[in-house]
C-alpha atoms as a PDB file:
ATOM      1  CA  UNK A   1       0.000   0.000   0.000  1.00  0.00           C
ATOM      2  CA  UNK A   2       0.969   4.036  -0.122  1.00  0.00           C
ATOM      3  CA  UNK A   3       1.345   6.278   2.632  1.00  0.00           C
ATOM      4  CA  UNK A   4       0.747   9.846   2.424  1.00  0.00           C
ATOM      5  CA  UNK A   5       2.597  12.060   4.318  1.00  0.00           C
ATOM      6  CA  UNK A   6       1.364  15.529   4.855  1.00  0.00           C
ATOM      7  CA  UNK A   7       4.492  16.820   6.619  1.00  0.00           C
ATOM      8  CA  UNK A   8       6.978  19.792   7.730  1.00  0.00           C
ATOM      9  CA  UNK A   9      10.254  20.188   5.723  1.00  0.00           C
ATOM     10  CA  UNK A  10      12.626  22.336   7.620  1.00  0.00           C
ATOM     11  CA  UNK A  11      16.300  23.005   7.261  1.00  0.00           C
ATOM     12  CA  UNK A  12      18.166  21.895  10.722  1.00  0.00           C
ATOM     13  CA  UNK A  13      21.097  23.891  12.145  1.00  0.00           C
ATOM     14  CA  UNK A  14      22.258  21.847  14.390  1.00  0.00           C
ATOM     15  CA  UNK A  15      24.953  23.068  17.282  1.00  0.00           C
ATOM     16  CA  UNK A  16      26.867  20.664  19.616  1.00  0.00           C
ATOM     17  CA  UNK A  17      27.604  22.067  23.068  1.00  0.00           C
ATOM     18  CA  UNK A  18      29.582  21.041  25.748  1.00  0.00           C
ATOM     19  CA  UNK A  19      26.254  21.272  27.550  1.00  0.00           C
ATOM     20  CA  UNK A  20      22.285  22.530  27.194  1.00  0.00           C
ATOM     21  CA  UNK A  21      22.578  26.671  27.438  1.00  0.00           C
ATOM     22  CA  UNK A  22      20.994  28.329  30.716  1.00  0.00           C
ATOM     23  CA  UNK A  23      19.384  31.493  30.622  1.00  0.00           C
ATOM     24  CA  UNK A  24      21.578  34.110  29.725  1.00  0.00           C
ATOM     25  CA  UNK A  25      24.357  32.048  28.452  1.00  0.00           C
ATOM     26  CA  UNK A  26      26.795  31.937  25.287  1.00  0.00           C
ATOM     27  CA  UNK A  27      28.560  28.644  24.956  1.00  0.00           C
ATOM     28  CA  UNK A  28      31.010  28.019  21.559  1.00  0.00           C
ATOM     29  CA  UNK A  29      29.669  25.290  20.004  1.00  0.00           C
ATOM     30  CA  UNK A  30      32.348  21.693  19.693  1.00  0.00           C
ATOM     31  CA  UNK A  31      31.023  21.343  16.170  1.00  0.00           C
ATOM     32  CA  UNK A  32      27.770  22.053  13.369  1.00  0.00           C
ATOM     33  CA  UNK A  33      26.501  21.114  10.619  1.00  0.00           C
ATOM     34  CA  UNK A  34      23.285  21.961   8.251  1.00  0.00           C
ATOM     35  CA  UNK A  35      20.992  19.214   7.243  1.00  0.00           C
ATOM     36  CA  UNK A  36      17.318  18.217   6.079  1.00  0.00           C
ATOM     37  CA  UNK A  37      14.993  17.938   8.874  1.00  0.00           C
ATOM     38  CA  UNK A  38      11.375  18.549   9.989  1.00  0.00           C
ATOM     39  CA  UNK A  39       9.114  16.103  11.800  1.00  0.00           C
ATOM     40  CA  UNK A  40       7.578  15.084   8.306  1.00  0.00           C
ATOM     41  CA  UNK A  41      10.769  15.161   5.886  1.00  0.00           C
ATOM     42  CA  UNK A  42      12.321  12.628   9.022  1.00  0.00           C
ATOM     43  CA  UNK A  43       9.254  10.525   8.808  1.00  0.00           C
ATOM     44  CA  UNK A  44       8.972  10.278   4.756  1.00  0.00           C
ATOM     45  CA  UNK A  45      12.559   9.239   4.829  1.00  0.00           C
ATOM     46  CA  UNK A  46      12.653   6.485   7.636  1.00  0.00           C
ATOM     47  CA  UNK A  47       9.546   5.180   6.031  1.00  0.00           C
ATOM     48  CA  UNK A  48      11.558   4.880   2.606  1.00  0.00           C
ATOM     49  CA  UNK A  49      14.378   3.206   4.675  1.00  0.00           C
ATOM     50  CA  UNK A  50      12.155   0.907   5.883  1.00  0.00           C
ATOM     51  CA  UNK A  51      10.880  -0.187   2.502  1.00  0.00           C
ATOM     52  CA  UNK A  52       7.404   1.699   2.309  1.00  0.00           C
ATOM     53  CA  UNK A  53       6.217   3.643  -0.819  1.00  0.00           C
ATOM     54  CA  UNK A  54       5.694   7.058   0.618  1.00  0.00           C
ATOM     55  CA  UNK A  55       4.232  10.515  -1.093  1.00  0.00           C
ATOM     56  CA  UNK A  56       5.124  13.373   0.778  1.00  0.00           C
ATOM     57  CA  UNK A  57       3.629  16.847   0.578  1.00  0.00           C
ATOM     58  CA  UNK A  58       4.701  19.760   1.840  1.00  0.00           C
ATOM     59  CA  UNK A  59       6.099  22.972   0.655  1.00  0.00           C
ATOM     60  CA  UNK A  60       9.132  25.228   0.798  1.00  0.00           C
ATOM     61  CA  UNK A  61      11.291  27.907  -0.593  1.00  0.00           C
ATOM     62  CA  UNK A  62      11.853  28.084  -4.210  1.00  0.00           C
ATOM     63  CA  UNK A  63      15.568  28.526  -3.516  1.00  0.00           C
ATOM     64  CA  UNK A  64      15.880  25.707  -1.613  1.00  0.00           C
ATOM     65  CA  UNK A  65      14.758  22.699  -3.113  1.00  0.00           C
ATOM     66  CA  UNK A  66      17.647  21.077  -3.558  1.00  0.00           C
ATOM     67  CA  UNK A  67      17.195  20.387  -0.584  1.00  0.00           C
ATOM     68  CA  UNK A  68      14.682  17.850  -1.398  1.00  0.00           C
ATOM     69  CA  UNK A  69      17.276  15.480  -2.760  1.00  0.00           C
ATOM     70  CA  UNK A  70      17.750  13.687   0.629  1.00  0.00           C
ATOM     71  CA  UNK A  71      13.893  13.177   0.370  1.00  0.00           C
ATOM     72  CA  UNK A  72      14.420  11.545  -3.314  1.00  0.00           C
ATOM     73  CA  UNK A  73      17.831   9.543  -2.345  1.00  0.00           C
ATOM     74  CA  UNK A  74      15.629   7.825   0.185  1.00  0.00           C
ATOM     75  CA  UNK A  75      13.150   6.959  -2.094  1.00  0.00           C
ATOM     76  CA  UNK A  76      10.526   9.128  -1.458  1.00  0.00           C
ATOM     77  CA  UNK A  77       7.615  10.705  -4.003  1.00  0.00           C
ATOM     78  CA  UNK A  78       8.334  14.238  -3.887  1.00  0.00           C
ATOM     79  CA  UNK A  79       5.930  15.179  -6.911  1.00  0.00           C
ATOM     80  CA  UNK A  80       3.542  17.025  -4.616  1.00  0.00           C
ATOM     81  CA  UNK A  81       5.895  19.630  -2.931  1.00  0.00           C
ATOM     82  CA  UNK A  82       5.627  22.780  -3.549  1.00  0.00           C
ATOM     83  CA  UNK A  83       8.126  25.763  -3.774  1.00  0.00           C
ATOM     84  CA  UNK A  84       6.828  28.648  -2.639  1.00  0.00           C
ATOM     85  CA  UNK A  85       8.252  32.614  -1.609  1.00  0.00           C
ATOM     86  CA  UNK A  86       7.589  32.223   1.462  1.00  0.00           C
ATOM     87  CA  UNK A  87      10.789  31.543   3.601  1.00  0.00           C
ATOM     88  CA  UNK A  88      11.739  27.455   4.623  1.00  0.00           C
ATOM     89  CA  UNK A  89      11.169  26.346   7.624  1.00  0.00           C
ATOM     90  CA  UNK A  90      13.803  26.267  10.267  1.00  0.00           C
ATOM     91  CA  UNK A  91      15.099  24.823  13.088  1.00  0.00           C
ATOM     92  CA  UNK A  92      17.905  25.393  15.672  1.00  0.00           C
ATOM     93  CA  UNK A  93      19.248  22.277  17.368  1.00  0.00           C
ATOM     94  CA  UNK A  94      21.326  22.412  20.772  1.00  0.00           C
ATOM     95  CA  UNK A  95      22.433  18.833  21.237  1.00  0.00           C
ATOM     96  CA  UNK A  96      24.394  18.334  25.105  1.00  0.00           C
ATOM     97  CA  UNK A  97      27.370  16.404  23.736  1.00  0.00           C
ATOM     98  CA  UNK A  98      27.594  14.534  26.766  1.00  0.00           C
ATOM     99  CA  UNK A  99      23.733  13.899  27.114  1.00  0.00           C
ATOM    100  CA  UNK A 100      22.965  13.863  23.657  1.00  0.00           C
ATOM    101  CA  UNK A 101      19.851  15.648  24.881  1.00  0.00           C
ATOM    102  CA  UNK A 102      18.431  18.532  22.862  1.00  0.00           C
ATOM    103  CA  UNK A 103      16.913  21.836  22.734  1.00  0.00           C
ATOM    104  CA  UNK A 104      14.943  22.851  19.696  1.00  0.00           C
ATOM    105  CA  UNK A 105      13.700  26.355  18.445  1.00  0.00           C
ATOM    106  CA  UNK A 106      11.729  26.340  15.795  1.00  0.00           C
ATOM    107  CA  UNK A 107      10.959  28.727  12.627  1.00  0.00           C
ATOM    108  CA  UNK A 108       8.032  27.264  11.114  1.00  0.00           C
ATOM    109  CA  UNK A 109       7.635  29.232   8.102  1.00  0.00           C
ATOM    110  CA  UNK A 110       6.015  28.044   4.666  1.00  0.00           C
ATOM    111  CA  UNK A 111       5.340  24.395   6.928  1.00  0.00           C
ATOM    112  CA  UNK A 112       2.631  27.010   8.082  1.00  0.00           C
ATOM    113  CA  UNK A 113       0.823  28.486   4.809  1.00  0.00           C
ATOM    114  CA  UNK A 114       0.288  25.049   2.631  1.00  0.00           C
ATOM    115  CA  UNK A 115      -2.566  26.109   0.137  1.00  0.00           C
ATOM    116  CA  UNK A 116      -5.745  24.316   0.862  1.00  0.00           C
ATOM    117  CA  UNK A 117      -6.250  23.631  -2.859  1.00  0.00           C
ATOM    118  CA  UNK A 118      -3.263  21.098  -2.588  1.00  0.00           C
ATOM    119  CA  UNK A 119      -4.878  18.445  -0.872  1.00  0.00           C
ATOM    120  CA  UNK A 120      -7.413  17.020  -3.179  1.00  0.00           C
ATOM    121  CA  UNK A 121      -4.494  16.556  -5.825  1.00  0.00           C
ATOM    122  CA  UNK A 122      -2.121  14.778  -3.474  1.00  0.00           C
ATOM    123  CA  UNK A 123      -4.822  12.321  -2.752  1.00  0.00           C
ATOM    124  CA  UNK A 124      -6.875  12.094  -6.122  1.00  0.00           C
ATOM    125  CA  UNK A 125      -4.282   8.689  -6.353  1.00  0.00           C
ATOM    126  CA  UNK A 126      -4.854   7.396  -3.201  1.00  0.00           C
ATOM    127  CA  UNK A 127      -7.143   3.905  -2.371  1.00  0.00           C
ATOM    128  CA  UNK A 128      -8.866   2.693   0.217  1.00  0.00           C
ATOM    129  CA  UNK A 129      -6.505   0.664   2.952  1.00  0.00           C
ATOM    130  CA  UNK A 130      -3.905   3.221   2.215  1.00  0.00           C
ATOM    131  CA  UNK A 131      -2.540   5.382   5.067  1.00  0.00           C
ATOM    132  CA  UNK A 132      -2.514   8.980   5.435  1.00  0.00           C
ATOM    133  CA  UNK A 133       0.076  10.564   7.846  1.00  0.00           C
ATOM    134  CA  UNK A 134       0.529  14.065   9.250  1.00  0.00           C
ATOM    135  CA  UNK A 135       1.703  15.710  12.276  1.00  0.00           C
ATOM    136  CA  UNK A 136       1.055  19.290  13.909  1.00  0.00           C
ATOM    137  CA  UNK A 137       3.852  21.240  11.910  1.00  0.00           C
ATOM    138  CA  UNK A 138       1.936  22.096   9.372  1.00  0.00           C
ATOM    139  CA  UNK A 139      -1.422  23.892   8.580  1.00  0.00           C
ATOM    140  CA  UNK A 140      -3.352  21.642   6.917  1.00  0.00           C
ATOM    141  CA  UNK A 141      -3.141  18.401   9.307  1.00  0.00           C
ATOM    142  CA  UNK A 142      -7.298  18.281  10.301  1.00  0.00           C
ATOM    143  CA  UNK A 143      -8.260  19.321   7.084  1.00  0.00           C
ATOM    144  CA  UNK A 144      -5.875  16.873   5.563  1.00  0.00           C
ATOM    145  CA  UNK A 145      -7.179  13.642   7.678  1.00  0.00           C
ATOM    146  CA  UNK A 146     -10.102  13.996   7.722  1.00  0.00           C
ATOM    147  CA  UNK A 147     -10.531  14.279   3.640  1.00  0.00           C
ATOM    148  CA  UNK A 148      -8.083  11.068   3.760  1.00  0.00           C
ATOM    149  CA  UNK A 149     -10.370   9.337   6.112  1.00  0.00           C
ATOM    150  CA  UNK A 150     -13.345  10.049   3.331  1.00  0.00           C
ATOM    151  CA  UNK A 151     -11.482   8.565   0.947  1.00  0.00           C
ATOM    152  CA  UNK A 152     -11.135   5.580   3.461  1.00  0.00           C
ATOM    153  CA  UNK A 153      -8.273   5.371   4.395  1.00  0.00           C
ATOM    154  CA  UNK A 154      -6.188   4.427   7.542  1.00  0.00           C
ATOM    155  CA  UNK A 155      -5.089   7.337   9.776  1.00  0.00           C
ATOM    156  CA  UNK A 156      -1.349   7.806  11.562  1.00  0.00           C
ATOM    157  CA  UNK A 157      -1.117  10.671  13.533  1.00  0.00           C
ATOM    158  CA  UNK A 158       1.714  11.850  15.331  1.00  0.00           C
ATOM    159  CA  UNK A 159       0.166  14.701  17.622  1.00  0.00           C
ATOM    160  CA  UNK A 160       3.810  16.472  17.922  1.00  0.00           C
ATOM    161  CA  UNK A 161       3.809  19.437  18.722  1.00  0.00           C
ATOM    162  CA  UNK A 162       1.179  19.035  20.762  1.00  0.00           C
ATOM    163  CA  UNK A 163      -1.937  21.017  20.120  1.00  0.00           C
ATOM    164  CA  UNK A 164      -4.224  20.245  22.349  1.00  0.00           C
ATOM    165  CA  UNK A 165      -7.910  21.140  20.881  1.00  0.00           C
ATOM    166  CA  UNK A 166      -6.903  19.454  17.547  1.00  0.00           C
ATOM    167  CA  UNK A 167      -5.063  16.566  18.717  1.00  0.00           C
ATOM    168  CA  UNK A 168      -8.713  15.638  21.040  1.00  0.00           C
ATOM    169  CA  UNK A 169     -10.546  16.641  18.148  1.00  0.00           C
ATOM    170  CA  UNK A 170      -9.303  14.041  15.452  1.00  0.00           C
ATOM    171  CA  UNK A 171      -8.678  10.867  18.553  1.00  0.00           C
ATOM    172  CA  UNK A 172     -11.957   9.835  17.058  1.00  0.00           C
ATOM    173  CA  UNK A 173     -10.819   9.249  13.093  1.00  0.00           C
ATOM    174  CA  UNK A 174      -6.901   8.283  14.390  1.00  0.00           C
ATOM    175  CA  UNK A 175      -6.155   4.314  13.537  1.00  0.00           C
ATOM    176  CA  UNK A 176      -2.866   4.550  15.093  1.00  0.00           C
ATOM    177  CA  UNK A 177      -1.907   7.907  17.769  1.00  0.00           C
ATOM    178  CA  UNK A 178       2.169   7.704  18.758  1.00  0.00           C
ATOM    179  CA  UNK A 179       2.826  10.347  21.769  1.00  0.00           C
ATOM    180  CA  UNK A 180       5.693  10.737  23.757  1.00  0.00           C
ATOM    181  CA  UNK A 181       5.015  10.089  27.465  1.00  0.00           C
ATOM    182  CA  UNK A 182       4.476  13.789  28.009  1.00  0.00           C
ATOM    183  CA  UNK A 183       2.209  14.107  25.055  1.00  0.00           C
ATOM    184  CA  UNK A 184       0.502  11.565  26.489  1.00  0.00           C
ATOM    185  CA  UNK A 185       0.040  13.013  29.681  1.00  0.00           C
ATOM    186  CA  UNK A 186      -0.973  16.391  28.449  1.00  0.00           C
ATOM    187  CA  UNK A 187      -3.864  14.608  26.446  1.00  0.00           C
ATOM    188  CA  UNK A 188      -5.108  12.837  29.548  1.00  0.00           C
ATOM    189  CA  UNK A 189      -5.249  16.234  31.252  1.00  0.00           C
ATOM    190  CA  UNK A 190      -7.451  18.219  28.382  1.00  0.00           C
ATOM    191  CA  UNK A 191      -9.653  15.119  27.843  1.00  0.00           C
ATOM    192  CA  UNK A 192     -10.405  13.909  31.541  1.00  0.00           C
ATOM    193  CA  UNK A 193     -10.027  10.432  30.405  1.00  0.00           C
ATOM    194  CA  UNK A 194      -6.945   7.872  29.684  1.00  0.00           C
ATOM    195  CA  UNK A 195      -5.729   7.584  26.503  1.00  0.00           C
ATOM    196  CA  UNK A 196      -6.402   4.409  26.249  1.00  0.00           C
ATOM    197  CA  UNK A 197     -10.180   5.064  26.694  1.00  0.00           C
ATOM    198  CA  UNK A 198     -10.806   6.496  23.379  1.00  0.00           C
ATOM    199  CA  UNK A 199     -10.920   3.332  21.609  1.00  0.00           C
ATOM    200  CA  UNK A 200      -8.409   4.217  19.674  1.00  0.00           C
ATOM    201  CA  UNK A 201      -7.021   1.141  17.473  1.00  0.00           C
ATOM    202  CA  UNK A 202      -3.486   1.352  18.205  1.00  0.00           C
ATOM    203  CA  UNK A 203      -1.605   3.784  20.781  1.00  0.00           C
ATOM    204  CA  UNK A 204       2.008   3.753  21.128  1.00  0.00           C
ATOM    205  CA  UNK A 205       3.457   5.671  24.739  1.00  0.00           C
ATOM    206  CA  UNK A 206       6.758   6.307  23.563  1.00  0.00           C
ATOM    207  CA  UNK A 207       9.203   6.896  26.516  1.00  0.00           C
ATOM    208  CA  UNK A 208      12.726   7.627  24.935  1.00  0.00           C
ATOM    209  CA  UNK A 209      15.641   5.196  25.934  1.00  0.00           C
ATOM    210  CA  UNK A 210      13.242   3.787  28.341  1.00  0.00           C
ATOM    211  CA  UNK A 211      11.052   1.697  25.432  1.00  0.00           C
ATOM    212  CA  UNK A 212       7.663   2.092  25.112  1.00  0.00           C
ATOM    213  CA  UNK A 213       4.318   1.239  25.705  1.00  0.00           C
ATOM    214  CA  UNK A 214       1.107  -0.374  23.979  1.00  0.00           C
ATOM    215  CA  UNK A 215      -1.988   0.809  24.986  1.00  0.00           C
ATOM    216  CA  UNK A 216      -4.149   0.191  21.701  1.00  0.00           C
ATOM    217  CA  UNK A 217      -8.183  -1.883  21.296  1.00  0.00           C
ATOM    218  CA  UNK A 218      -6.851  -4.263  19.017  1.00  0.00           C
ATOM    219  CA  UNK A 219      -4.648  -5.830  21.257  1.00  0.00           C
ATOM    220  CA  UNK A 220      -3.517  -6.165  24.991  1.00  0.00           C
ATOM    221  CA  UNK A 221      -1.182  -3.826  26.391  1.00  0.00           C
ATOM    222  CA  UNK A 222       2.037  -4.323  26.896  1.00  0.00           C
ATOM    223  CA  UNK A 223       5.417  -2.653  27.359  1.00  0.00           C
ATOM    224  CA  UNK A 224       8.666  -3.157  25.311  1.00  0.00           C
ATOM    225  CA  UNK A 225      12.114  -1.741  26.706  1.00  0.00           C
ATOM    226  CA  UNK A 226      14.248   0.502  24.548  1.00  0.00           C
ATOM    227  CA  UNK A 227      17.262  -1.050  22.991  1.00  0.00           C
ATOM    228  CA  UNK A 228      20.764  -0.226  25.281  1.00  0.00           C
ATOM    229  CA  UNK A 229      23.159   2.050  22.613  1.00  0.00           C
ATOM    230  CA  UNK A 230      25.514   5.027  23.680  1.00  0.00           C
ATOM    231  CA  UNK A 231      23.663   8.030  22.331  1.00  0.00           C
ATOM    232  CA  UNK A 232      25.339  10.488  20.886  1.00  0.00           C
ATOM    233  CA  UNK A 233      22.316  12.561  19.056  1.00  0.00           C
ATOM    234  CA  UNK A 234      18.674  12.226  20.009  1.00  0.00           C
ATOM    235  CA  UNK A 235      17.376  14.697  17.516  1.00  0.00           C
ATOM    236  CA  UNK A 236      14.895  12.712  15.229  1.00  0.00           C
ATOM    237  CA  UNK A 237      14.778   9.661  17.226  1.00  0.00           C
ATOM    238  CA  UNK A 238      10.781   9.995  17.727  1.00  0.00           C
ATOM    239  CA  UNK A 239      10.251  10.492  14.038  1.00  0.00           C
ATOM    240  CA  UNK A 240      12.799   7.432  12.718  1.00  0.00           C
ATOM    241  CA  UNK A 241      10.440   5.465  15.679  1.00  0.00           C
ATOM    242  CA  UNK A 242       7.444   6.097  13.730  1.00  0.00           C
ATOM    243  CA  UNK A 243       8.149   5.861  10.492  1.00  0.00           C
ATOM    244  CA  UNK A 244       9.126   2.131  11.450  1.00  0.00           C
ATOM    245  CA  UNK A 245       6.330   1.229  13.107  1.00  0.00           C
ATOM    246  CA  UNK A 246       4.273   2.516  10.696  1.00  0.00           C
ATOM    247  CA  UNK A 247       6.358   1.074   7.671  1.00  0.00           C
ATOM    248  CA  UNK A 248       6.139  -2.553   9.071  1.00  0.00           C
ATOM    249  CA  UNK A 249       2.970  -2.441  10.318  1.00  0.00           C
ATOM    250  CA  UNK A 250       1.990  -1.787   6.580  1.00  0.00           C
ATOM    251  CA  UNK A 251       3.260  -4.750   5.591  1.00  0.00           C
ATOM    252  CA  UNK A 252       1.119  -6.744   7.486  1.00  0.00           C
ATOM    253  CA  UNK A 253       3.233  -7.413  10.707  1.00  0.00           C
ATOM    254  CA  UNK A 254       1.717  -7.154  14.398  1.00  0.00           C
ATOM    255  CA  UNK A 255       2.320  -4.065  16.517  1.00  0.00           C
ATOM    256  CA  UNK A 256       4.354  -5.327  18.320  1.00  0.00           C
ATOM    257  CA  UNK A 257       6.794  -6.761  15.978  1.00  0.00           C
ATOM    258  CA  UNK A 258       6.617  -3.208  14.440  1.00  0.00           C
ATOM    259  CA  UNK A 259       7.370  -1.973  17.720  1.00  0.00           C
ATOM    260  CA  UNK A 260      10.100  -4.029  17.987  1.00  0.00           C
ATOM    261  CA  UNK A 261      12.501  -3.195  14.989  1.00  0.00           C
ATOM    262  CA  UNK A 262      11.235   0.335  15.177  1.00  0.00           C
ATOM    263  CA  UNK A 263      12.954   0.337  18.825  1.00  0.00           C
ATOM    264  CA  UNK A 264      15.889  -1.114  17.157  1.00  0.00           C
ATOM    265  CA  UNK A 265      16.269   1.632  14.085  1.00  0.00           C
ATOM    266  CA  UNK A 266      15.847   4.337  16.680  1.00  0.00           C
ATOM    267  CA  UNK A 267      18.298   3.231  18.983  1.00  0.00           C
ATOM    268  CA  UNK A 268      20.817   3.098  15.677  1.00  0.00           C
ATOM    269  CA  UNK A 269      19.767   6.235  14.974  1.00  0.00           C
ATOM    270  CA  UNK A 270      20.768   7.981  18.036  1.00  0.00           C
ATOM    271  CA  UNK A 271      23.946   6.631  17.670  1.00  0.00           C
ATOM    272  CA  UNK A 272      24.628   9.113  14.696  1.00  0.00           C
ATOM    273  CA  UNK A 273      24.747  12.797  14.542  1.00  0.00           C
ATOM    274  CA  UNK A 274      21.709  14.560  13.095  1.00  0.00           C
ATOM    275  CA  UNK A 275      18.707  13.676  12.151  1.00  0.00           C
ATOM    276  CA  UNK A 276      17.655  12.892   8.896  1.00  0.00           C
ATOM    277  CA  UNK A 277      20.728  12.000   8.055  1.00  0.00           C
ATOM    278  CA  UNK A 278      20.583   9.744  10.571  1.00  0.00           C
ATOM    279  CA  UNK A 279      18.181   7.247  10.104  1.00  0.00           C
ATOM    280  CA  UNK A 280      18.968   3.598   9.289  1.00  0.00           C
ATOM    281  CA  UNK A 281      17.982   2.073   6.496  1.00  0.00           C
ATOM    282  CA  UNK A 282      16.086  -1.828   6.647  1.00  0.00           C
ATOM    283  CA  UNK A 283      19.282  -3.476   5.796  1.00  0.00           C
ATOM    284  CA  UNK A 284      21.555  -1.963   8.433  1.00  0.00           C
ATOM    285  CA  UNK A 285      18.674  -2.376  10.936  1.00  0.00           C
ATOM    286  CA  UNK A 286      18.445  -6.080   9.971  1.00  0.00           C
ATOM    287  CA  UNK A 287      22.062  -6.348  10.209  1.00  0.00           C
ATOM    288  CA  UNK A 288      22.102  -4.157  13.922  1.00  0.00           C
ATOM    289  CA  UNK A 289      19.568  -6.913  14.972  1.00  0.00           C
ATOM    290  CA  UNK A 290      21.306  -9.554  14.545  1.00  0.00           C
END
């Protein structure tokens, strides 16, 4: 099947630091670097990695689409992106070289003025028992699901950054939610009910190094542990999570077998600097398995 990714492209500045800045602070960075990034870009491409056929949508700067070849190198339709003048998104990226923790501001830019008009298009090709993917970086993400979810198909949210009217607002068309631990929580809180009490098909708790947790109506929970690495960069570790999870689940695995060797390609990830440029492909997942 296809998944359709309506999804952020950003460019990523990413700074190492001896450690996290306090208020007030200048700290020389150890070392930077400039790469492809945005929650949907790092999705698209760790879905290609993992051997999905992915169509990702989005838009950006007219001068900057060569950035898009990372996008195509993984595999990844870019036929629907536009290239706009409206500045590319941006993000700055503090990683604590010794914590590989990170702080992240973000410039959202043309992530945040998609053209309604685009939608239709990007799914005039899409079938029923396809998936349709977005997250809360762009505009168009309710808009965008819910004319998916007419066209039948399945529906993978990832409710990051959390918005908290939206994200309660679409639980009931959402076939599989993945929230941090914190997301999670703040849901709970603006609902008044657990998340698992939505009945919700499949909800991953995703709690870093830690593993994470089932909590889905198709199946019992249960909790997986995270797999032990040395992390070095943690940026894009959520986002290489999902696009595993999602990737193998499309093939017709179980959640948690999905689960599973998505814990393993994160935990590879985060053994690399960056994001994007991070993520494993199947192959050297396979091979880190074993």
């Amino acid at each position: 099947m296809s998944i359709f990714n309506l999804g952020s492209i950003n460019i990523d500045y990413i700074y190492t630091l001896p450690r996290l800045l306090a208020a007030g602070e200048t700290l020389a960075s150890t070392s930077f670097s400039v790469d492809l990034g945005g929650k949907g870009a790092n999705q698209s491409i760790a879905l290609a990695r993992a051997g999905a056929h992915v169509r990702h949508a989005g838009q950006l700067h007219e001068a900057d689409t060569a950035w898009l070849d990372g996008l195509r190198e993984a595999g990844v339709d870019c036929s629907h992106i536009l290239a706009a003048d409206i500045s590319s998104g941006h993000a700055v990226v503090a990683v604590d070289e010794q914590t590989a923790e990170n702080q992240i501001i973000l410039s959202p830019g043309s992530n945040q003025a998609l053209p309604a008009g685009m939608i239709a298009p990007f799914l005039a090709s899409a079938q029923p028992g396809d998936w349709a993917l977005a997250q809360n970086e762009v505009n168009l993400t309710e808009a965008f699901l819910r004319a998916a979810k007419q066209k039948n198909l399945h529906i993978c949210y990832s409710a990051a950054p959390f918005i908290a009217d939206i994200t309660a607002g679409l639980l009931p068309i959402v076939d599989l939610l993945i929230v941090n631990h914190l997301e999670a929580e703040a849901l709970t809180s603006f609902t008044g009910k657990p998340i698992d009490r939505h009945g919700i098909r499949h909800v991953i708790i995703t709690q870093g190094a830690k593993g994470a947790s089932y909590k889905g109506s198709a199946a019992a929970a249960f909790d997986l542990p995270g797999v032990p690495v040395k992390a070095v960069d943690t940026t894009g570790a959520g986002d290489t999570y999902l696009g595993y999870v999602l990737a193998v689940l499309d093939e017709g695995q179980t959640i948690k077998q999905a689960m599973q060797i998505a814990a393993t390609a994160s935990a590879l990830q985060v053994t690399r600097q960056g994001a994007s440029a991070a993520i494993p492909t199947r192959a050297e997942v396979e091979a880190f398995q074993k």
